[in-house]
PDB file of N, CA and C in Angstrom:
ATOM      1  N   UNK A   1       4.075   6.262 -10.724  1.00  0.00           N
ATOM      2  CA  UNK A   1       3.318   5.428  -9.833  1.00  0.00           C
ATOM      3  C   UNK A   1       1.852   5.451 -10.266  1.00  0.00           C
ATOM      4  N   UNK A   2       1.220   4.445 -10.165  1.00  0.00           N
ATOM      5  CA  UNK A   2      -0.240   4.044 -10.511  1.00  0.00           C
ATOM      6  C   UNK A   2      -1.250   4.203  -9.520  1.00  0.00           C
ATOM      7  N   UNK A   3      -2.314   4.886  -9.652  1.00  0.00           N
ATOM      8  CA  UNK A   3      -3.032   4.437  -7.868  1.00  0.00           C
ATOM      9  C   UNK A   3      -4.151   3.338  -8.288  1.00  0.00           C
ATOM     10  N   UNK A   4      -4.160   2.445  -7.842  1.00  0.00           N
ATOM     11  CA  UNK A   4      -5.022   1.473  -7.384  1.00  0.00           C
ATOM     12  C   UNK A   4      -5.997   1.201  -6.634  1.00  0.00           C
ATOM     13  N   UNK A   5      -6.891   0.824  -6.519  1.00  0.00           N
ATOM     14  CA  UNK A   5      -7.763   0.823  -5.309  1.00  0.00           C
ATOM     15  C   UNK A   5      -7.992  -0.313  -4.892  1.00  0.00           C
ATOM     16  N   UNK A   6      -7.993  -0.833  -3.451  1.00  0.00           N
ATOM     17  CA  UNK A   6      -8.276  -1.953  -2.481  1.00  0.00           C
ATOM     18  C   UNK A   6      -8.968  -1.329  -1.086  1.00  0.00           C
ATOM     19  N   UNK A   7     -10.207  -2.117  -1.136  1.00  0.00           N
ATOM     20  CA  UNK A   7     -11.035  -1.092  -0.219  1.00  0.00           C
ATOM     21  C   UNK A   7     -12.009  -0.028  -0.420  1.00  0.00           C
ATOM     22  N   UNK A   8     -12.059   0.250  -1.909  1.00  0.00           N
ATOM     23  CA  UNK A   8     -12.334   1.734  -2.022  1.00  0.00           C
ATOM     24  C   UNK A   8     -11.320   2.854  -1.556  1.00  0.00           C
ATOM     25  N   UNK A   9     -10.240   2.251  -1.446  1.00  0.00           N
ATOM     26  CA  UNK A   9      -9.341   3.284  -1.258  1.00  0.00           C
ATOM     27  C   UNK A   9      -8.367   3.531  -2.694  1.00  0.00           C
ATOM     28  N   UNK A  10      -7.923   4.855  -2.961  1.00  0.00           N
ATOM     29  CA  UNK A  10      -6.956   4.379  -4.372  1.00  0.00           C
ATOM     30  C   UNK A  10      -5.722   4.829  -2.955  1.00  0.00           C
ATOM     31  N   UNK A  11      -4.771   3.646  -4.005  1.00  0.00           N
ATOM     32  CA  UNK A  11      -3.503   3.633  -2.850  1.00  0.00           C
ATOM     33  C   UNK A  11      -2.042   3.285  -3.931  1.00  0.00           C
ATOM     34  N   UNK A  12      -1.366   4.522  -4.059  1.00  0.00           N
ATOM     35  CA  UNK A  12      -0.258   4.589  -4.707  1.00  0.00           C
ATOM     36  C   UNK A  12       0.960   3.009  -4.832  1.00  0.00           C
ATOM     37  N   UNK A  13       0.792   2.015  -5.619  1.00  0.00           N
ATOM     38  CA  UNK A  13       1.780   1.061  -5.868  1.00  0.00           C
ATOM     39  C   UNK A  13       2.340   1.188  -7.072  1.00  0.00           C
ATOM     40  N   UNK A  14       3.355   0.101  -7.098  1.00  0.00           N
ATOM     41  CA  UNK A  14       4.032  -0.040  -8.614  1.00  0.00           C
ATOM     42  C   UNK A  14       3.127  -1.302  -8.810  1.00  0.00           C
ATOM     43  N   UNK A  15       3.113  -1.853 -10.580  1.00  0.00           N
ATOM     44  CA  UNK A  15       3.053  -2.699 -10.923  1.00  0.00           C
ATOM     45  C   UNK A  15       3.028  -4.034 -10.211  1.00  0.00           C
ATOM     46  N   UNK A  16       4.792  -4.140  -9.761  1.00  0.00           N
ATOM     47  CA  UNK A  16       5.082  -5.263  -9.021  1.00  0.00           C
ATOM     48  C   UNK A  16       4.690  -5.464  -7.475  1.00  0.00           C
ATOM     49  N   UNK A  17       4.060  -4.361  -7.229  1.00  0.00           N
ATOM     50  CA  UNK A  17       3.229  -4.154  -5.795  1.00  0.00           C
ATOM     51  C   UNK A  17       1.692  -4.873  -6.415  1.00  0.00           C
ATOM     52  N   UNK A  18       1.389  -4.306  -7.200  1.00  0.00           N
ATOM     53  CA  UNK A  18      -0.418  -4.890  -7.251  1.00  0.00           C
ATOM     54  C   UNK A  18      -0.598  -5.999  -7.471  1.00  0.00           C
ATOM     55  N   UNK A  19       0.944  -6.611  -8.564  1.00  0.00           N
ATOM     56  CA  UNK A  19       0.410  -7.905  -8.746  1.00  0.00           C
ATOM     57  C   UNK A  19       0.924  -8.789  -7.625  1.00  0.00           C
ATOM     58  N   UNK A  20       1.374  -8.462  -6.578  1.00  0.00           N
ATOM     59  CA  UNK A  20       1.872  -9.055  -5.152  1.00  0.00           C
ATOM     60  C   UNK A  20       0.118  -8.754  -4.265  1.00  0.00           C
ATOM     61  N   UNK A  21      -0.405  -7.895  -4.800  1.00  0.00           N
ATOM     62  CA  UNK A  21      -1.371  -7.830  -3.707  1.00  0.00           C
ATOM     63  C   UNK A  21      -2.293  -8.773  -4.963  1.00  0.00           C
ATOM     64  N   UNK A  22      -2.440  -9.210  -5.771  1.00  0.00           N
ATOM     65  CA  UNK A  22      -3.712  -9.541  -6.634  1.00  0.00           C
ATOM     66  C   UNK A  22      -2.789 -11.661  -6.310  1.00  0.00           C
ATOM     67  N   UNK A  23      -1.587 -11.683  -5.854  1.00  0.00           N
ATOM     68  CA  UNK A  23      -1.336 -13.051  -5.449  1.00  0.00           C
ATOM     69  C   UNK A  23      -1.819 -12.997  -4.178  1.00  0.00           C
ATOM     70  N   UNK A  24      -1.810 -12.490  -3.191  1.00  0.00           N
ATOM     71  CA  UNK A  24      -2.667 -12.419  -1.938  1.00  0.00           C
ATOM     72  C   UNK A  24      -3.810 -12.346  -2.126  1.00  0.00           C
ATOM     73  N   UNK A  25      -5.056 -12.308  -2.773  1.00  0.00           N
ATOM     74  CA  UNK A  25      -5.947 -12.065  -2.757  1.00  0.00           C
ATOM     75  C   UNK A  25      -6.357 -13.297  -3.589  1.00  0.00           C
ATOM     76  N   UNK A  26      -5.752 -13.728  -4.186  1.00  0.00           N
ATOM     77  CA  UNK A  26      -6.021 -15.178  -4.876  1.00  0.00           C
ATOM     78  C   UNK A  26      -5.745 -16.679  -3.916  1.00  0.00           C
ATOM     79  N   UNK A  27      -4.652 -16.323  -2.925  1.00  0.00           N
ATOM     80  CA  UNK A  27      -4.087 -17.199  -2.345  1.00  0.00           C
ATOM     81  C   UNK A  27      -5.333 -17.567  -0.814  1.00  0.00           C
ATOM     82  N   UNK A  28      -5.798 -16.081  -0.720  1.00  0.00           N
ATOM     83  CA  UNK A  28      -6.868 -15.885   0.235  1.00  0.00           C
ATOM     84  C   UNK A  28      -8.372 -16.166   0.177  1.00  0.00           C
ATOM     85  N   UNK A  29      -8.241 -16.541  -0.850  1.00  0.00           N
ATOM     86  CA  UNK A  29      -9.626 -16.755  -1.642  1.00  0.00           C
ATOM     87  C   UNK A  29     -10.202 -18.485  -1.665  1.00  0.00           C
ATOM     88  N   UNK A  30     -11.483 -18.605  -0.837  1.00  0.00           N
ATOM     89  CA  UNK A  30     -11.577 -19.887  -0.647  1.00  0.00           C
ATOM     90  C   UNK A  30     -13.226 -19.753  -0.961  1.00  0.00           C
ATOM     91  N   UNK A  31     -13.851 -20.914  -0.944  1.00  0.00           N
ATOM     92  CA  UNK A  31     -15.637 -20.736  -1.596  1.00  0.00           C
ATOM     93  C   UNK A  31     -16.094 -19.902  -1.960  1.00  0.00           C
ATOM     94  N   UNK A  32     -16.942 -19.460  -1.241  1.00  0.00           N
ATOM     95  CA  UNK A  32     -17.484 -18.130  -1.711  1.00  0.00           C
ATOM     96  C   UNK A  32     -16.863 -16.813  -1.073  1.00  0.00           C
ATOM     97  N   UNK A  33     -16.117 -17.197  -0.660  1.00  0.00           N
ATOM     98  CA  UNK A  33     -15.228 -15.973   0.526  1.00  0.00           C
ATOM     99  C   UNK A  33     -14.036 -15.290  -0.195  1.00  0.00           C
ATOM    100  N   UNK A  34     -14.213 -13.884  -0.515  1.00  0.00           N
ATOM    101  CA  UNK A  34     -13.365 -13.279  -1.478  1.00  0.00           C
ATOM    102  C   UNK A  34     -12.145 -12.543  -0.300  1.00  0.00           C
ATOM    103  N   UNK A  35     -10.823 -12.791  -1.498  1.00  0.00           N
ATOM    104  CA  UNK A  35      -9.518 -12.715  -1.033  1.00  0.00           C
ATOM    105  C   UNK A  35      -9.345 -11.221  -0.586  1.00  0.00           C
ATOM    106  N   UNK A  36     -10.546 -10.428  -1.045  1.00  0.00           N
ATOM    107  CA  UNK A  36     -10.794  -9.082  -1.186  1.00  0.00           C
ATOM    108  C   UNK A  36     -10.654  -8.391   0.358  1.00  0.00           C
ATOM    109  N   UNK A  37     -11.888  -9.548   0.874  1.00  0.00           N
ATOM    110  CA  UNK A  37     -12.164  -9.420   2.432  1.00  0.00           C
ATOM    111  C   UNK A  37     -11.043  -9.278   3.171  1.00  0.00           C
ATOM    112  N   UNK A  38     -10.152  -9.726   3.005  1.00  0.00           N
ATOM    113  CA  UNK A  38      -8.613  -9.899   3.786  1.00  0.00           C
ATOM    114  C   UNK A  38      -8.431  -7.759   4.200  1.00  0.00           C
ATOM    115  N   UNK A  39      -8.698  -7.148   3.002  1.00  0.00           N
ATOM    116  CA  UNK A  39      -7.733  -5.988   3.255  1.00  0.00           C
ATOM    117  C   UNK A  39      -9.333  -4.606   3.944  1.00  0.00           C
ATOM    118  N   UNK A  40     -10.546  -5.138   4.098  1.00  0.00           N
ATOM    119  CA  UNK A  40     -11.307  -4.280   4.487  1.00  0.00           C
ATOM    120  C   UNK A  40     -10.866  -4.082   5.959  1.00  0.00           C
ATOM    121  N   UNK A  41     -11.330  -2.682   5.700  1.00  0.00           N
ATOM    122  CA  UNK A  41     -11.003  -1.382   7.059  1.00  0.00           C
ATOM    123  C   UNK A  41      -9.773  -2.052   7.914  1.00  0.00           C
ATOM    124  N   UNK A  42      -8.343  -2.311   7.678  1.00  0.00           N
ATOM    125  CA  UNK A  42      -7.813  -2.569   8.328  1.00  0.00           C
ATOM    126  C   UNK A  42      -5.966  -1.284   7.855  1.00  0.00           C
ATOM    127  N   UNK A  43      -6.478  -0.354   6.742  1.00  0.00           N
ATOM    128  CA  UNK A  43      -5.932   0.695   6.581  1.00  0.00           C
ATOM    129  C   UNK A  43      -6.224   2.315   6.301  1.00  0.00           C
ATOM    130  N   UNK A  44      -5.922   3.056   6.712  1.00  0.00           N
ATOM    131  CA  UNK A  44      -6.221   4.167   6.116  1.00  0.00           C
ATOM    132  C   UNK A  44      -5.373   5.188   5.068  1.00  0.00           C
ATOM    133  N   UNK A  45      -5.437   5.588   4.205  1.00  0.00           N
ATOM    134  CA  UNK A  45      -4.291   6.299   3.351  1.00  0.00           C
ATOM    135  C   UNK A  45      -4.731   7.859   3.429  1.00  0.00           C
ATOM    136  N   UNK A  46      -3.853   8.590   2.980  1.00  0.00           N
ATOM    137  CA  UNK A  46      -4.046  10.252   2.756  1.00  0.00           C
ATOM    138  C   UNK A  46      -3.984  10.249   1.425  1.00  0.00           C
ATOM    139  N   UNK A  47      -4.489  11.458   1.001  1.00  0.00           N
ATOM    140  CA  UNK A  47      -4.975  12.499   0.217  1.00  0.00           C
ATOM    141  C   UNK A  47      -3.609  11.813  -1.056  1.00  0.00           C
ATOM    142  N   UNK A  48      -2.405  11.290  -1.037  1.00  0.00           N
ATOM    143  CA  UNK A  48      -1.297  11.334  -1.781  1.00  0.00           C
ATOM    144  C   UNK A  48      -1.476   9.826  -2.095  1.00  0.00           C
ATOM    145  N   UNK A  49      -2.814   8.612  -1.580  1.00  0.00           N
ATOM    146  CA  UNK A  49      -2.026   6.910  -1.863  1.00  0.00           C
ATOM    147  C   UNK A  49      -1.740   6.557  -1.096  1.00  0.00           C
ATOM    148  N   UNK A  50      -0.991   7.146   0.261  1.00  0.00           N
ATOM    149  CA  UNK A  50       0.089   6.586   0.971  1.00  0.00           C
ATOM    150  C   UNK A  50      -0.892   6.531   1.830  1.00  0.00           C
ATOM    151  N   UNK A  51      -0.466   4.467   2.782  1.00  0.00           N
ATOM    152  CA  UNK A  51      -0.828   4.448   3.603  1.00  0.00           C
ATOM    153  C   UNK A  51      -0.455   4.948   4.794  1.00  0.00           C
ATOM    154  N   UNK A  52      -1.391   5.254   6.024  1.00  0.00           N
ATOM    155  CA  UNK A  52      -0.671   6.227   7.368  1.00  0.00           C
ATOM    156  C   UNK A  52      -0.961   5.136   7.934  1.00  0.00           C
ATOM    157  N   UNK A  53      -1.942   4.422   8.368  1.00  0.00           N
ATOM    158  CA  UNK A  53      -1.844   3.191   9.630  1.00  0.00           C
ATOM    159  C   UNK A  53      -2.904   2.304   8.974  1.00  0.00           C
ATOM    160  N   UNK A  54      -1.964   1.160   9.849  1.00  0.00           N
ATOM    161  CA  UNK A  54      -2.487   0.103   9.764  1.00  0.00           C
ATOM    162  C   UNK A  54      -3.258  -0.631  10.895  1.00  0.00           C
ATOM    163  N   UNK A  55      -4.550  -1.106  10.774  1.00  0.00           N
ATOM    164  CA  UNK A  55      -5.429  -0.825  11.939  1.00  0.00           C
ATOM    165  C   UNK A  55      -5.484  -2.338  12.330  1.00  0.00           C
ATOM    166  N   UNK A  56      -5.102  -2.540  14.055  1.00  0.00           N
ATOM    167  CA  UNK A  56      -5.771  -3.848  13.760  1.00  0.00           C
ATOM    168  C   UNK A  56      -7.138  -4.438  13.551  1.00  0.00           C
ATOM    169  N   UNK A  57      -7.032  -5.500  12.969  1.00  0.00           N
ATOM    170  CA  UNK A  57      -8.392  -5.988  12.882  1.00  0.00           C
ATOM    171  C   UNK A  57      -8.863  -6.669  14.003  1.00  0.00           C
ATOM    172  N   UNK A  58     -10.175  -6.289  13.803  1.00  0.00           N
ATOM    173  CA  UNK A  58     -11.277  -6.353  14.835  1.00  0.00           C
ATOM    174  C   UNK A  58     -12.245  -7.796  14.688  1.00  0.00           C
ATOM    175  N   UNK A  59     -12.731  -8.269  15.260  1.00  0.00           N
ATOM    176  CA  UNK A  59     -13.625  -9.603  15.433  1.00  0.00           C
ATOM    177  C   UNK A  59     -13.273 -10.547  13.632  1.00  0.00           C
ATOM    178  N   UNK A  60     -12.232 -10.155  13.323  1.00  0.00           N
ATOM    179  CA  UNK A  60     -12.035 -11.234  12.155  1.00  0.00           C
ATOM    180  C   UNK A  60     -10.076 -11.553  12.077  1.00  0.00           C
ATOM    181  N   UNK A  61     -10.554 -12.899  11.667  1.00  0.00           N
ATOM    182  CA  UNK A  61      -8.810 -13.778  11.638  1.00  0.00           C
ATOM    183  C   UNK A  61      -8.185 -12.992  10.200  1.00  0.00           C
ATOM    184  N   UNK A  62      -7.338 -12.339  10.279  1.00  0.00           N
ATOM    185  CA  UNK A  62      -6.275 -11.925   8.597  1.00  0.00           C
ATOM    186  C   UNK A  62      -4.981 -12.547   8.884  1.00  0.00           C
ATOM    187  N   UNK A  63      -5.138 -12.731   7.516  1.00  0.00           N
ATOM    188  CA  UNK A  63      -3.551 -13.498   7.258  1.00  0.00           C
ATOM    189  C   UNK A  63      -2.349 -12.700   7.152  1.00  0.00           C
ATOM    190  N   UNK A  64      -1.211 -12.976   8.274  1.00  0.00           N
ATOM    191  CA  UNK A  64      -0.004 -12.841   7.919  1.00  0.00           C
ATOM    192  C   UNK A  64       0.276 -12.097   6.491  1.00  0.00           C
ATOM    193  N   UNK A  65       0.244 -12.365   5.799  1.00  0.00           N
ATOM    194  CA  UNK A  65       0.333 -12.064   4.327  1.00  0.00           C
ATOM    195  C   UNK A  65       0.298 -10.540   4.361  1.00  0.00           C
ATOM    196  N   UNK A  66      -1.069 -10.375   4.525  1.00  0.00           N
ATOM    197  CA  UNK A  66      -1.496  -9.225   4.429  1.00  0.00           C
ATOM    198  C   UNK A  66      -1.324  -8.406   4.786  1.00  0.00           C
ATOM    199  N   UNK A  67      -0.681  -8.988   6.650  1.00  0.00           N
ATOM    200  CA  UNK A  67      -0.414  -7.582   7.213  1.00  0.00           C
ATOM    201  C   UNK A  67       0.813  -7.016   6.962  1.00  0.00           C
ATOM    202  N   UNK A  68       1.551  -8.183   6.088  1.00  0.00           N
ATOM    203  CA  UNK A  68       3.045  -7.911   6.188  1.00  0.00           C
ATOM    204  C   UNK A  68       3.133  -6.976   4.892  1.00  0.00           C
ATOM    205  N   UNK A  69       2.589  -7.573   4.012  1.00  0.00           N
ATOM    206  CA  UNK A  69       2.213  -6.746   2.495  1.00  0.00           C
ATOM    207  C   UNK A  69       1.838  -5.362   2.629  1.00  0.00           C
ATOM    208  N   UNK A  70       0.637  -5.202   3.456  1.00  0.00           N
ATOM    209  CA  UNK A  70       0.410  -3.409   4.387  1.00  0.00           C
ATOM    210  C   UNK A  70       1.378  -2.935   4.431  1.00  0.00           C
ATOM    211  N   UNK A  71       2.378  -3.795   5.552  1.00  0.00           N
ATOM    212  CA  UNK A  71       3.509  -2.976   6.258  1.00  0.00           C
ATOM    213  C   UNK A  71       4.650  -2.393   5.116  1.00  0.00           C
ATOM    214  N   UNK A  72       4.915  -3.704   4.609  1.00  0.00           N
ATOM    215  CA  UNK A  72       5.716  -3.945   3.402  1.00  0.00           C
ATOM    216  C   UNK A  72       5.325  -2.481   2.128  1.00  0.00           C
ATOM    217  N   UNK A  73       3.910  -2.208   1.898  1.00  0.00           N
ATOM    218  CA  UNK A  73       3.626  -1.525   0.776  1.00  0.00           C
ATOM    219  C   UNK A  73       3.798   0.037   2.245  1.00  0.00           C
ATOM    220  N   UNK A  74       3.453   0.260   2.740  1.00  0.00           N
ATOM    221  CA  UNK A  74       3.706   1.648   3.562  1.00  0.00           C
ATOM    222  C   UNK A  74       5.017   2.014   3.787  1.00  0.00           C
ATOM    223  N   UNK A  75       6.325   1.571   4.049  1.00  0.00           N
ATOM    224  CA  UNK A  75       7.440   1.417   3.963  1.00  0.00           C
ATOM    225  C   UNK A  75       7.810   1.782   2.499  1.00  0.00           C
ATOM    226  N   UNK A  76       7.686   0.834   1.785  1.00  0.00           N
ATOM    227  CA  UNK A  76       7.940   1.590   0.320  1.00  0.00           C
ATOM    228  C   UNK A  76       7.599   2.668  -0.144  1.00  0.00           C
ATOM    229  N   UNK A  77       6.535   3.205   0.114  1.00  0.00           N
ATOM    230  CA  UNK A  77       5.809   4.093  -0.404  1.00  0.00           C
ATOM    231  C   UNK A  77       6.675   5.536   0.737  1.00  0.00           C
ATOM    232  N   UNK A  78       6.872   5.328   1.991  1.00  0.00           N
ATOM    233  CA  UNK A  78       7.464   6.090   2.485  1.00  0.00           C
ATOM    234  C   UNK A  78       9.039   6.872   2.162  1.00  0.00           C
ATOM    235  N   UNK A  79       9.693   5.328   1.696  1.00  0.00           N
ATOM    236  CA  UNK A  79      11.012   5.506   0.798  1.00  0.00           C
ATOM    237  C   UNK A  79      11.002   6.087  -0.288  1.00  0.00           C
ATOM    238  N   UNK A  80       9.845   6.029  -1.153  1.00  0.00           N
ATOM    239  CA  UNK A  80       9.696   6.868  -2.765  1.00  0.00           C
ATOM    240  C   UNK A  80       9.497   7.764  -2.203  1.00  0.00           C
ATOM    241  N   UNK A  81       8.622   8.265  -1.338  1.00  0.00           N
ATOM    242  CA  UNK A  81       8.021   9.858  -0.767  1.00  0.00           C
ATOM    243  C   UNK A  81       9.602  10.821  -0.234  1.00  0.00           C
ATOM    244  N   UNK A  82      10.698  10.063   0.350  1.00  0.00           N
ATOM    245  CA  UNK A  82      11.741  10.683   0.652  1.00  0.00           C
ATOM    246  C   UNK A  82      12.479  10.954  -0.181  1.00  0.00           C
ATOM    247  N   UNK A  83      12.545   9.758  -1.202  1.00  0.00           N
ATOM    248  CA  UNK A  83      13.362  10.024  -2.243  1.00  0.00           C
ATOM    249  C   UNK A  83      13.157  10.942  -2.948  1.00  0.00           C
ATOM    250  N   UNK A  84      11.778  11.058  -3.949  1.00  0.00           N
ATOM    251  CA  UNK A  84      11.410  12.113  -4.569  1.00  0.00           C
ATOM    252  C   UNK A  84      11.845  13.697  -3.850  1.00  0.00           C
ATOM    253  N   UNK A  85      11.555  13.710  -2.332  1.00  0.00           N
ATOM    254  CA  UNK A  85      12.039  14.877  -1.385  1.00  0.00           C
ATOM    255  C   UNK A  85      13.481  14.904  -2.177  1.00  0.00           C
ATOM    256  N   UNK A  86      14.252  14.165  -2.051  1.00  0.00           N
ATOM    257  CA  UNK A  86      15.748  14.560  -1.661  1.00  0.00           C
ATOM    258  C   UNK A  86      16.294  14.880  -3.340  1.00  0.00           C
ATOM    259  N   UNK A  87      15.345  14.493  -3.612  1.00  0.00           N
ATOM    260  CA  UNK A  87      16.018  14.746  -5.619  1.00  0.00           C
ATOM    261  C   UNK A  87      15.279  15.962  -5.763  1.00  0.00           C
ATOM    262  N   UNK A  88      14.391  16.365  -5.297  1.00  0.00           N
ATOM    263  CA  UNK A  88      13.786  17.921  -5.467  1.00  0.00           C
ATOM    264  C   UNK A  88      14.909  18.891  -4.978  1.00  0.00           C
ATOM    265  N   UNK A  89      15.121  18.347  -3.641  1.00  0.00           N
ATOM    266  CA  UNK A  89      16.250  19.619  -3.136  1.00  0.00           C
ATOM    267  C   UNK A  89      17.417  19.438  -4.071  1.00  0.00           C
ATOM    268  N   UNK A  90      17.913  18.456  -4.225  1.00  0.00           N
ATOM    269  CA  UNK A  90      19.289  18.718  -5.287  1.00  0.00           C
ATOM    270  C   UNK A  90      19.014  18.994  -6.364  1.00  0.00           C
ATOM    271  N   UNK A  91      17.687  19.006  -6.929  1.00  0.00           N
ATOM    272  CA  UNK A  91      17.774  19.696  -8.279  1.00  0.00           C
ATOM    273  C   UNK A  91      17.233  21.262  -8.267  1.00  0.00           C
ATOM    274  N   UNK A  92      16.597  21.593  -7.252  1.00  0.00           N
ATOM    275  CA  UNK A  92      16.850  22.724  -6.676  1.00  0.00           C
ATOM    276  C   UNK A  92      18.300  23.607  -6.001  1.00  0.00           C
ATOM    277  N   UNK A  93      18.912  22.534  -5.920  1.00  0.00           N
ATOM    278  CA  UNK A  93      20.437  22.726  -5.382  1.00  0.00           C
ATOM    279  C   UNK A  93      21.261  23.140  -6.684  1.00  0.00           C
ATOM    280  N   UNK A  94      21.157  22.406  -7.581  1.00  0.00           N
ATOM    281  CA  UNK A  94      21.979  22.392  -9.132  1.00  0.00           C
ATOM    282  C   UNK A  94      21.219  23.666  -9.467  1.00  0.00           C
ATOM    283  N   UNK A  95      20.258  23.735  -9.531  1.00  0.00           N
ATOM    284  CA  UNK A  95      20.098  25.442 -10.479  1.00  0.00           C
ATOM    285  C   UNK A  95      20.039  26.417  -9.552  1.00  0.00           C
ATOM    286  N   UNK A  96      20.099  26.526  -8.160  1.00  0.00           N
ATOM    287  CA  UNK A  96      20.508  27.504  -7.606  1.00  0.00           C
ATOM    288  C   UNK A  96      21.590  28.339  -7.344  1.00  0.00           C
ATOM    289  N   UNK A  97      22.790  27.354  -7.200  1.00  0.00           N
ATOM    290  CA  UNK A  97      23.654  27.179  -6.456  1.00  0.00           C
ATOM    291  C   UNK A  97      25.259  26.647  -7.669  1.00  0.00           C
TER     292      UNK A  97
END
């Protein structure tokens, strides 16, 4: 996994995650108003990439997109975090046991 940063945050995606967030951010992008703006202070991540919440936003309109992409990239990232768990214990399981 790669960490990335959006926000000033670095935030653990794959490939096919960033370039899903770099089409949102293009799709969001109108005059001088960067697609960027869409993802400020509306997440926080820990110490590992992974986002923990998603905040709503406050006195500004965000697109659908985005919040679903949040939700969408925290979910994934939660599923790799278990997975990696559960292949540790069985390969801890195989040479123990």
């Amino acid at each position: 996994m790669t960490r990335r940063v959006i926000d000033y945050k670095g935030i653990d995606m794959t490939d096919e995650e960033f370039e899903q967030y770099q089409r949102i951010v293009k799709e969001c992008t109108y005059g001088n108003y960067s697609g960027k703006d869409q993802f400020k202070n509306i997440f926080e991540v820990d110490g590992d990439g992974c986002i923990t919440i998603i905040k709503p936003p406050s006195g500004k309109q965000t697109f659908w997109a985005v919040l679903f992409f949040l939700q969408n990239l925290m979910i994934n990232q939660r599923l790799r975090r278990m997975e990696r768990w559960i292949r540790e214990k069985l390969d801890e399981e195989s040479t123990n046991g």
